[in-house]
PDB file of N, CA and C in Angstrom:
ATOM      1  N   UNK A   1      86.529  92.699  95.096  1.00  0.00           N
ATOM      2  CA  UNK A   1      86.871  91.403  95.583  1.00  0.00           C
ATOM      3  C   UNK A   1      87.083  90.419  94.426  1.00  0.00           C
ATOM      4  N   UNK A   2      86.210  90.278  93.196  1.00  0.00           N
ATOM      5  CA  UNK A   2      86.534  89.815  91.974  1.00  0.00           C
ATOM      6  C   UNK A   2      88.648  89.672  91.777  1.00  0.00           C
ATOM      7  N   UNK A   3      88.762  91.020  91.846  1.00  0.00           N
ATOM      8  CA  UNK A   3      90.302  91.073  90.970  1.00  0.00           C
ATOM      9  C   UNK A   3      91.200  90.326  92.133  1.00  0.00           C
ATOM     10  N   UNK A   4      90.695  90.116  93.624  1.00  0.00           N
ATOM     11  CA  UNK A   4      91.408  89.887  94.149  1.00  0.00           C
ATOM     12  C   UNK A   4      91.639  88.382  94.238  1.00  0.00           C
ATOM     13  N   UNK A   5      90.309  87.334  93.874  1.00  0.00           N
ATOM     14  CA  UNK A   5      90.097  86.494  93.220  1.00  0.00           C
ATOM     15  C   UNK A   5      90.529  85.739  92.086  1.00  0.00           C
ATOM     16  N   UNK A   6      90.433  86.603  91.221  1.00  0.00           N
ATOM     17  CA  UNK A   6      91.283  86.378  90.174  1.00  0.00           C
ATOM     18  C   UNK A   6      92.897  86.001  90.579  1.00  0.00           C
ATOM     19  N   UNK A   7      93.762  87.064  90.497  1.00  0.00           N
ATOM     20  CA  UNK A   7      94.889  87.120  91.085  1.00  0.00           C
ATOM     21  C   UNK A   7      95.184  85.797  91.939  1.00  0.00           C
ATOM     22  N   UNK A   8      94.559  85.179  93.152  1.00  0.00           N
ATOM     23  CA  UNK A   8      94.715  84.034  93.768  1.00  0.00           C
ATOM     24  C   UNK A   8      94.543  83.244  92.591  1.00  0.00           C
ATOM     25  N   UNK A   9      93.274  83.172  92.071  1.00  0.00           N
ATOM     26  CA  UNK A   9      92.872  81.671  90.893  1.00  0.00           C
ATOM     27  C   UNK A   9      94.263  81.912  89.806  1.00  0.00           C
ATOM     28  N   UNK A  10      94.774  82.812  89.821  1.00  0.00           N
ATOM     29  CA  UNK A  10      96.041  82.846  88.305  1.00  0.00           C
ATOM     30  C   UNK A  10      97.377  82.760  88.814  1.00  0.00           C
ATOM     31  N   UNK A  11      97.663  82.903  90.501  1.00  0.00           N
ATOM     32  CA  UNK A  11      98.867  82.373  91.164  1.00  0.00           C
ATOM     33  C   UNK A  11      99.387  84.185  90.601  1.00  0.00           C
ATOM     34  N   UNK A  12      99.119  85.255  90.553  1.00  0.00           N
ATOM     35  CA  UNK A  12      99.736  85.879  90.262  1.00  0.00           C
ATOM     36  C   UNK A  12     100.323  86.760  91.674  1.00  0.00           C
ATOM     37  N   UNK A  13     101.466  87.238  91.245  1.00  0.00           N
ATOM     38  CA  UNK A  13     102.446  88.309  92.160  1.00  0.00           C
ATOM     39  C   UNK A  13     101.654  89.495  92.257  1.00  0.00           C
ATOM     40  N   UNK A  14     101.632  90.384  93.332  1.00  0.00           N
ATOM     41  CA  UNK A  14     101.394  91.478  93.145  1.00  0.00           C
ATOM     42  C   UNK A  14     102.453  92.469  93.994  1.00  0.00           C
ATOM     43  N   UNK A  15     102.709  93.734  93.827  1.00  0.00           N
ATOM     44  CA  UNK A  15     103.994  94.757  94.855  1.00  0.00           C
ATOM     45  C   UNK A  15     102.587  94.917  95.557  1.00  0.00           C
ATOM     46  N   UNK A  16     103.237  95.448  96.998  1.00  0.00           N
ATOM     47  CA  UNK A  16     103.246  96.070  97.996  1.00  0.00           C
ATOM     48  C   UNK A  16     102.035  97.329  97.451  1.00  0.00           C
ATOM     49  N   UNK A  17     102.381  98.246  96.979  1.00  0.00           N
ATOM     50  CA  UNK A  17     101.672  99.183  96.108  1.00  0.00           C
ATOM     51  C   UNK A  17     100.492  98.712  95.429  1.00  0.00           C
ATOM     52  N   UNK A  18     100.690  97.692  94.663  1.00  0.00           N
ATOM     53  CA  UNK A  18      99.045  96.962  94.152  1.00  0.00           C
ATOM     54  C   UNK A  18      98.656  96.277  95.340  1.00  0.00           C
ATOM     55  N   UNK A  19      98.792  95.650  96.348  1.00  0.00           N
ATOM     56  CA  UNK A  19      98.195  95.004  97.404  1.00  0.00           C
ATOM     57  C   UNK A  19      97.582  96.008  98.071  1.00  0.00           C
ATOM     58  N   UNK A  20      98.259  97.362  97.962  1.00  0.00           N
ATOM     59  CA  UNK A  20      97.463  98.790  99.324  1.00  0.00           C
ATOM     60  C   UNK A  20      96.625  99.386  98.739  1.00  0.00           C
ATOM     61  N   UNK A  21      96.682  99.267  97.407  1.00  0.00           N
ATOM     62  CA  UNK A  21      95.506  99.261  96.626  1.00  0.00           C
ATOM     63  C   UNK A  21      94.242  98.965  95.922  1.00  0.00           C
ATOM     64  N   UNK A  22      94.687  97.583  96.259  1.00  0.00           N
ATOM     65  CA  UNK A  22      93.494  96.978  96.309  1.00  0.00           C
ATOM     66  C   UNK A  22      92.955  96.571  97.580  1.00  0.00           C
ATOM     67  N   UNK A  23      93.564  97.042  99.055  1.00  0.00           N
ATOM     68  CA  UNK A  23      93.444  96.705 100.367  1.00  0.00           C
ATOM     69  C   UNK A  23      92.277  97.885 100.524  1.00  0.00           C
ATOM     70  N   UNK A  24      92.438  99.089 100.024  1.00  0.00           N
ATOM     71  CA  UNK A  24      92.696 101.186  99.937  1.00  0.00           C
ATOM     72  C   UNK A  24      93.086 101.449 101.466  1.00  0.00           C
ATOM     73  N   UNK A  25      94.456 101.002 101.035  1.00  0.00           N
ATOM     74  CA  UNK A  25      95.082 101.519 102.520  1.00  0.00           C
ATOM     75  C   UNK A  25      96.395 101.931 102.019  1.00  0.00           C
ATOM     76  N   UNK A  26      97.152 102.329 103.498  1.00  0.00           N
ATOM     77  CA  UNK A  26      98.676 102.813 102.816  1.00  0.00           C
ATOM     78  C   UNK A  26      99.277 101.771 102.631  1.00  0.00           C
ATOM     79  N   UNK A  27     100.440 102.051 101.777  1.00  0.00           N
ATOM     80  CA  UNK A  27     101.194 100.642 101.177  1.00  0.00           C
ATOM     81  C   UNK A  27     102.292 100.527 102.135  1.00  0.00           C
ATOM     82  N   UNK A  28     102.657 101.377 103.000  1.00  0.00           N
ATOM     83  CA  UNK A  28     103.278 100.837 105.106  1.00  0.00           C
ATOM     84  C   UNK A  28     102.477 100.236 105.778  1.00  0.00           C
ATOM     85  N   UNK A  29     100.918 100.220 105.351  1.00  0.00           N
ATOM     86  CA  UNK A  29     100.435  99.182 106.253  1.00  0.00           C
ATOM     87  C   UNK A  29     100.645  97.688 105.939  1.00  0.00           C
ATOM     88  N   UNK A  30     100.651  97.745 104.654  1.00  0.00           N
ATOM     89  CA  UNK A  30     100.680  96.308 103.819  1.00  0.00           C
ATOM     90  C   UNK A  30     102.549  95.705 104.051  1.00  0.00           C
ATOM     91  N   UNK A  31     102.971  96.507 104.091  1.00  0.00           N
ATOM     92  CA  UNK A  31     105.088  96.098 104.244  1.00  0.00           C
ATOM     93  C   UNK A  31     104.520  95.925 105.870  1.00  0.00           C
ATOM     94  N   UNK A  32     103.998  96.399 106.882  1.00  0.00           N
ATOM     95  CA  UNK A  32     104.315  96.176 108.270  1.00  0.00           C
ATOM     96  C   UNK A  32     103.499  95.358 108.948  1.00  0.00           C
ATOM     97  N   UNK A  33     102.736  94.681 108.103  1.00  0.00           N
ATOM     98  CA  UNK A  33     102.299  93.585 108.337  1.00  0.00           C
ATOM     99  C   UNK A  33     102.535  92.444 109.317  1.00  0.00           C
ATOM    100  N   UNK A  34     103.862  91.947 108.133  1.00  0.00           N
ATOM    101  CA  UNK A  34     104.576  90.369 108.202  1.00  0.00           C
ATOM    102  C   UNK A  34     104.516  89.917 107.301  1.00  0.00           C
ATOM    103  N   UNK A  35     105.575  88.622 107.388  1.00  0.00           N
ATOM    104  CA  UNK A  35     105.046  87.823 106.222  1.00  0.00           C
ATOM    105  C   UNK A  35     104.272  87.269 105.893  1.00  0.00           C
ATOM    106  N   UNK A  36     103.469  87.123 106.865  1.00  0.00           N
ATOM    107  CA  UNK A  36     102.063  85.962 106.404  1.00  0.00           C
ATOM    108  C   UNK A  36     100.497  86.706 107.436  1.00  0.00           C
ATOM    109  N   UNK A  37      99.748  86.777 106.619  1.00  0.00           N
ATOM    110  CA  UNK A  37      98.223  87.517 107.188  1.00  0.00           C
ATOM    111  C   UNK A  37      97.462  87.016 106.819  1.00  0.00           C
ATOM    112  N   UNK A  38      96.340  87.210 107.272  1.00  0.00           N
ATOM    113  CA  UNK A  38      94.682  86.923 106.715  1.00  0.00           C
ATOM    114  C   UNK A  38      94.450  88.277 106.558  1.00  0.00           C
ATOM    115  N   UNK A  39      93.164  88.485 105.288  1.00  0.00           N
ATOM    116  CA  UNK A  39      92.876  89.522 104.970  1.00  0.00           C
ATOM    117  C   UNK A  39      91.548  89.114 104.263  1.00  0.00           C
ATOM    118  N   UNK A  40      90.157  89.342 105.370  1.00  0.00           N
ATOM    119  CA  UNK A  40      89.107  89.519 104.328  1.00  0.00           C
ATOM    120  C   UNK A  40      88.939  87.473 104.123  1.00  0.00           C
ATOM    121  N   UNK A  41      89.068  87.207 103.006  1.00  0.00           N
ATOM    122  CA  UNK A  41      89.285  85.789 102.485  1.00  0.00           C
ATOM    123  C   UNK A  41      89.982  85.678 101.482  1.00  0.00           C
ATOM    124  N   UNK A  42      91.242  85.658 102.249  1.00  0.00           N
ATOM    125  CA  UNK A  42      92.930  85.518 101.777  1.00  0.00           C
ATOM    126  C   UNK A  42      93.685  85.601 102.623  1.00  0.00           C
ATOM    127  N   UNK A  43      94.403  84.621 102.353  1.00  0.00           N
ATOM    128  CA  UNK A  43      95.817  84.144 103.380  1.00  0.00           C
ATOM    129  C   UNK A  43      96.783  85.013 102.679  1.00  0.00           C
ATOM    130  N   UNK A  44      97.053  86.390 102.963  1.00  0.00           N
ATOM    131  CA  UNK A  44      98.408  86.975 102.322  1.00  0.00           C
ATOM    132  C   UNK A  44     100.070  86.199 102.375  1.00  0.00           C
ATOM    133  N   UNK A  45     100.795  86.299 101.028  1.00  0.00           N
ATOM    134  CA  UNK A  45     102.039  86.118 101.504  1.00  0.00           C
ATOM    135  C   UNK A  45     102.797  86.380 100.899  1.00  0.00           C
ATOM    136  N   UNK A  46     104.059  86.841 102.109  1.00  0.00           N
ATOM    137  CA  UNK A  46     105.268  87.385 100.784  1.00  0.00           C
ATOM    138  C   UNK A  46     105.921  86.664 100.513  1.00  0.00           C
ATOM    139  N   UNK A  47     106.166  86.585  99.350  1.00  0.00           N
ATOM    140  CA  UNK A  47     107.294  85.991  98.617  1.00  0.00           C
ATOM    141  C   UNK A  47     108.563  85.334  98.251  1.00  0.00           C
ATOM    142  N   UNK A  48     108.518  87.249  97.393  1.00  0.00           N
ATOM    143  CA  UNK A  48     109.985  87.648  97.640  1.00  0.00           C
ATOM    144  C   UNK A  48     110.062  89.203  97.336  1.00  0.00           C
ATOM    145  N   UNK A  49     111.612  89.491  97.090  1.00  0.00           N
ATOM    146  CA  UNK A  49     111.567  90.955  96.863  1.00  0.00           C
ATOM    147  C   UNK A  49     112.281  90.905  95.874  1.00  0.00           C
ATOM    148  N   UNK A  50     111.801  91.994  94.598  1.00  0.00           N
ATOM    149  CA  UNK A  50     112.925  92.242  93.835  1.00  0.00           C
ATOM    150  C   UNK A  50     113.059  93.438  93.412  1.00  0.00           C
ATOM    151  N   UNK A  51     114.527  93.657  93.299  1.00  0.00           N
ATOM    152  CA  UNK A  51     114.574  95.035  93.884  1.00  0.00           C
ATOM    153  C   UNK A  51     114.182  95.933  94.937  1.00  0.00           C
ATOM    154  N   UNK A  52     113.088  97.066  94.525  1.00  0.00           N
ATOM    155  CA  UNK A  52     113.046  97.606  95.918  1.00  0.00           C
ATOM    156  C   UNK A  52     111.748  97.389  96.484  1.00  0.00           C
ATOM    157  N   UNK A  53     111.047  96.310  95.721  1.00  0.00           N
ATOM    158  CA  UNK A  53     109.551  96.028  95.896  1.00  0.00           C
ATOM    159  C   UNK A  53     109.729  94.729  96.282  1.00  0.00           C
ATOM    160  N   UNK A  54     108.640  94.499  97.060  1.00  0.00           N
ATOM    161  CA  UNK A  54     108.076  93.174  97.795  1.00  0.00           C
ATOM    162  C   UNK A  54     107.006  92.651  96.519  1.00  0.00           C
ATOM    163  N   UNK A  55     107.021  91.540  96.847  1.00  0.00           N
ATOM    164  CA  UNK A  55     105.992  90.650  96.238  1.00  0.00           C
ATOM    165  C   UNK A  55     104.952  90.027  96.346  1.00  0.00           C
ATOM    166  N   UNK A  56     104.292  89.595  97.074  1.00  0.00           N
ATOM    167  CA  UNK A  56     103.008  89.261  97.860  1.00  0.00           C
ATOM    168  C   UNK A  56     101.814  87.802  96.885  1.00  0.00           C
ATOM    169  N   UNK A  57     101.595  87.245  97.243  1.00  0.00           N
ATOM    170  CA  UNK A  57     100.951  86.112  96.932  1.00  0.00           C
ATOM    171  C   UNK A  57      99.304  85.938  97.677  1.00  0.00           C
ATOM    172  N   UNK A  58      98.446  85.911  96.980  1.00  0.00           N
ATOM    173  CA  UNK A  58      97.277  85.896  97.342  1.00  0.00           C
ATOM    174  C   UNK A  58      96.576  84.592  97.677  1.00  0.00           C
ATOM    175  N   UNK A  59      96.147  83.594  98.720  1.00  0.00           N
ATOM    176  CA  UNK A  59      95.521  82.550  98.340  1.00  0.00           C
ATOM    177  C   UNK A  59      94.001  82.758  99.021  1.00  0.00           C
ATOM    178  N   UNK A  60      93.177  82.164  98.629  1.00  0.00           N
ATOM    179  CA  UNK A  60      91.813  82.433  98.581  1.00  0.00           C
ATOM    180  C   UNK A  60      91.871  80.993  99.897  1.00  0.00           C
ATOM    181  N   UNK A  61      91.007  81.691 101.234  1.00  0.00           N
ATOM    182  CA  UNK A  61      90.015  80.979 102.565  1.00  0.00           C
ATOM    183  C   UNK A  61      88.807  80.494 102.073  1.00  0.00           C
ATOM    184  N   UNK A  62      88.485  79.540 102.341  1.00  0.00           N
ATOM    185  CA  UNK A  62      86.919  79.263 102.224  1.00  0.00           C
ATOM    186  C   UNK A  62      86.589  78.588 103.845  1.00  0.00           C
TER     187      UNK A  62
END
């Protein structure tokens, strides 16, 4: 939960693939989502896409 923390506090991007990984789920669960979720304590959101990867944005619930 730390890195996922981080990531929100640094505004950083993460793919689809690092989000199902740090979710430990499949990375079709994380694309079939939507664009916008709660997860845990984080408001997920996508982005954008570039190329053939999605992008995803982390913000931290309190």
């Amino acid at each position: 939960m730390h890195i996922a923390d981080e990531i929100a506090s640094k505004g950083y991007l993460i793919s689809s693939s690092e989000l199902a990984d740090l979710m430990d789920v499949n990375a079709s669960a994380v694309t079939s989502r939507g664009d916008n979720w709660a997860w845990r304590n984080w408001e997920v959101s996508r982005v954008r896409r570039e190329g053939n990867q999605i992008l995803w944005q982390l913000e931290r619930v309190d």
